[in-house]
Protein backbone atom coordinates (compact mmCIF):
# COMPACT_ATOMS: atom_id res chain seq x y z
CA UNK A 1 232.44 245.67 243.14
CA UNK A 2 235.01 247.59 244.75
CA UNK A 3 238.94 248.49 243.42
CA UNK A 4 241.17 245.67 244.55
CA UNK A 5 244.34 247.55 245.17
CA UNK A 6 246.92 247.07 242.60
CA UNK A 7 250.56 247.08 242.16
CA UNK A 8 250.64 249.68 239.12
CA UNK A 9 251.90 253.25 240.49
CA UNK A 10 252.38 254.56 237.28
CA UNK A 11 250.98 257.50 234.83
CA UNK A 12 248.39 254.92 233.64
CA UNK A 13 247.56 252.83 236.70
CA UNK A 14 244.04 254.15 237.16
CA UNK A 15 243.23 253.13 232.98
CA UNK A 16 244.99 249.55 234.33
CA UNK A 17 242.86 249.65 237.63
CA UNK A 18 239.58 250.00 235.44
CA UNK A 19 240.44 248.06 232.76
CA UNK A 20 241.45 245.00 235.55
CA UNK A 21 237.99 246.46 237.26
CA UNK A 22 236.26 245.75 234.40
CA UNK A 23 237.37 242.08 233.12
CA UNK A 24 236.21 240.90 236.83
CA UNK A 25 232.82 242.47 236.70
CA UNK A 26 232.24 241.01 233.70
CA UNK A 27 233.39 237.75 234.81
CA UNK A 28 231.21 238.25 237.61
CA UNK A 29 228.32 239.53 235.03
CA UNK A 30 227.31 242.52 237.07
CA UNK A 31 226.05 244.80 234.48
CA UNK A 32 226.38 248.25 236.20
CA UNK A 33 229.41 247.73 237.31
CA UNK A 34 230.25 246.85 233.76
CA UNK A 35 228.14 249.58 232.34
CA UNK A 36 230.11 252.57 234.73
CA UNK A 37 233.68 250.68 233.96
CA UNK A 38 233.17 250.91 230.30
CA UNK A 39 231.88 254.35 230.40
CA UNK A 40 234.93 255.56 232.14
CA UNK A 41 237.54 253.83 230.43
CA UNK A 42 235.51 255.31 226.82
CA UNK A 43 235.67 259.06 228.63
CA UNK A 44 239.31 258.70 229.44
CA UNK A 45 240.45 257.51 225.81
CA UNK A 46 238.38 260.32 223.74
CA UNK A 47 239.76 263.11 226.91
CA UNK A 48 243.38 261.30 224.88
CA UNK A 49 242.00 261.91 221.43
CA UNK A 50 243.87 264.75 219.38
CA UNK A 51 241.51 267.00 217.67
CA UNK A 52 241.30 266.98 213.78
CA UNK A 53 242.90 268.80 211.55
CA UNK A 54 240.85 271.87 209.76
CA UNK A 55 242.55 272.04 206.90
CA UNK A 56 241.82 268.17 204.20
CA UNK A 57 245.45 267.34 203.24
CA UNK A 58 245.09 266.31 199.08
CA UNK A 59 244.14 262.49 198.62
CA UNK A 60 247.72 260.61 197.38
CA UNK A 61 245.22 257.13 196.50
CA UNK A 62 243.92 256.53 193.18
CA UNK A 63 241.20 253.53 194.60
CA UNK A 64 239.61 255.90 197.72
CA UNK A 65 239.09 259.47 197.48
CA UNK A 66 240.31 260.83 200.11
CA UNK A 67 242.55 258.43 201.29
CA UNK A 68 246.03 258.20 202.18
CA UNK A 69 248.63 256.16 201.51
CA UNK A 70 251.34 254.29 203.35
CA UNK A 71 251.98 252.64 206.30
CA UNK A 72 250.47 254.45 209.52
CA UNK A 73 249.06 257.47 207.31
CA UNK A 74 245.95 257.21 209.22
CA UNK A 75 247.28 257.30 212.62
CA UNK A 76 247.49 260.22 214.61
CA UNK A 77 249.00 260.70 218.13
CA UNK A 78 247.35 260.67 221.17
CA UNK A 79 247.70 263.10 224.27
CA UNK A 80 249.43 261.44 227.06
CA UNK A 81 246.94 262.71 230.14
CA UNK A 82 248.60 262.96 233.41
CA UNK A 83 247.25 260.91 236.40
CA UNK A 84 245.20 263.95 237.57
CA UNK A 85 243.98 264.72 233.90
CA UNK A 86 242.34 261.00 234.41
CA UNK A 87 240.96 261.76 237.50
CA UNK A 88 239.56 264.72 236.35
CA UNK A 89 237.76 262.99 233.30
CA UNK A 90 236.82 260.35 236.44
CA UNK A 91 235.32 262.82 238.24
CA UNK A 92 232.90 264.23 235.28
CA UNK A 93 231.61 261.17 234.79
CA UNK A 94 230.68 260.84 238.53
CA UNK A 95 229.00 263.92 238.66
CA UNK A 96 227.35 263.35 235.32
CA UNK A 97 225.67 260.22 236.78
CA UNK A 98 224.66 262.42 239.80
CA UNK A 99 223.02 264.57 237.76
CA UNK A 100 221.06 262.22 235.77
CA UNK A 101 220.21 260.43 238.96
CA UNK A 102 218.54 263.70 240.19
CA UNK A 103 217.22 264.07 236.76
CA UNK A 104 215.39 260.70 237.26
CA UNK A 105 214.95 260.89 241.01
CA UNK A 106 212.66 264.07 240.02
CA UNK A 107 211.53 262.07 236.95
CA UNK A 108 209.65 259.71 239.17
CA UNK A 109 212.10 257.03 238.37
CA UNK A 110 213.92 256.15 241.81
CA UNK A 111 215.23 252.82 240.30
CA UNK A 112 217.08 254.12 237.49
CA UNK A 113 218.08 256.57 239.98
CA UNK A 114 219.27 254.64 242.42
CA UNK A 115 221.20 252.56 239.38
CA UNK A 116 223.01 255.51 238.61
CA UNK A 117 223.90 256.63 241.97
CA UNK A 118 225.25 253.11 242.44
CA UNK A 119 227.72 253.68 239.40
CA UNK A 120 228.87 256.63 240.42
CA UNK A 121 229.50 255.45 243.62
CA UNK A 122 231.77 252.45 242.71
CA UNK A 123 233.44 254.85 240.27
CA UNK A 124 234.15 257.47 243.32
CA UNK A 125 236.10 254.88 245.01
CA UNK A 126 238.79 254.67 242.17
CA UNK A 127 239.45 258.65 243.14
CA UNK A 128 240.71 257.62 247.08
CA UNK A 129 243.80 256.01 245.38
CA UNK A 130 246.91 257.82 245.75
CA UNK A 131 247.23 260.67 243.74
């Protein structure tokens, strides 16, 4: 599976590219292509994810300690990463699946290797896209 080239130039087309990426490999049921998509697409949105608070805010519900109430009182903001921020989570995961492919290479395991080496492959060719 490679990219198919897309018309999205905006601060979120490479999420779009994956996410598009992803609904065709699993219409095509290839499961490392799904596998790697998914995997990305999960790294990008935590990268987004605010951290929590340190300091418990008092519980305003009588039914669920802790809870709060209201419309929205559980949501939080997320960061808005930049096009390079993505690429940058992108390029973790690549060279997180190159290391666990050496891992398993050395392992004895050249199929699992050669798996993983195959994911982060198809994942280096969202990172040729313009920048």
């Amino acid at each position: 599976m490679r990219p198919e080239p897309g018309h999205d130039t905006g601060r979120n087309a490479l999420r779009h590219a994956l996410r598009r990426d992803l609904a065709m490999a699993m219409k095509a049921r290839e499961p490392d292509a799904v596998a790697a998509l998914r995997a990305a697409i999960a790294a990008i949105d935590n990268a987004e994810a605010v951290p929590a608070p340190e300091a418990r805010q008092a519980a305003t519900s009588s039914h669920i300690a802790g809870a709060r109430a209201g419309l929205g009182a559980a949501e939080a903001a997320r960061r808005d990463l930049s096009d390079s921020d993505q690429r940058a989570v992108l390029r973790e995961q690549i060279t997180g699946y190159t290391t666990e492919a050496d891992r398993y290479e050395a392992l004895g395991q050249p199929a699992a290797a050669a798996r993983l080496r195959a994911q982060a492959h198809l994942l280096s060719a969202y990172l040729l896209g313009p920048s």
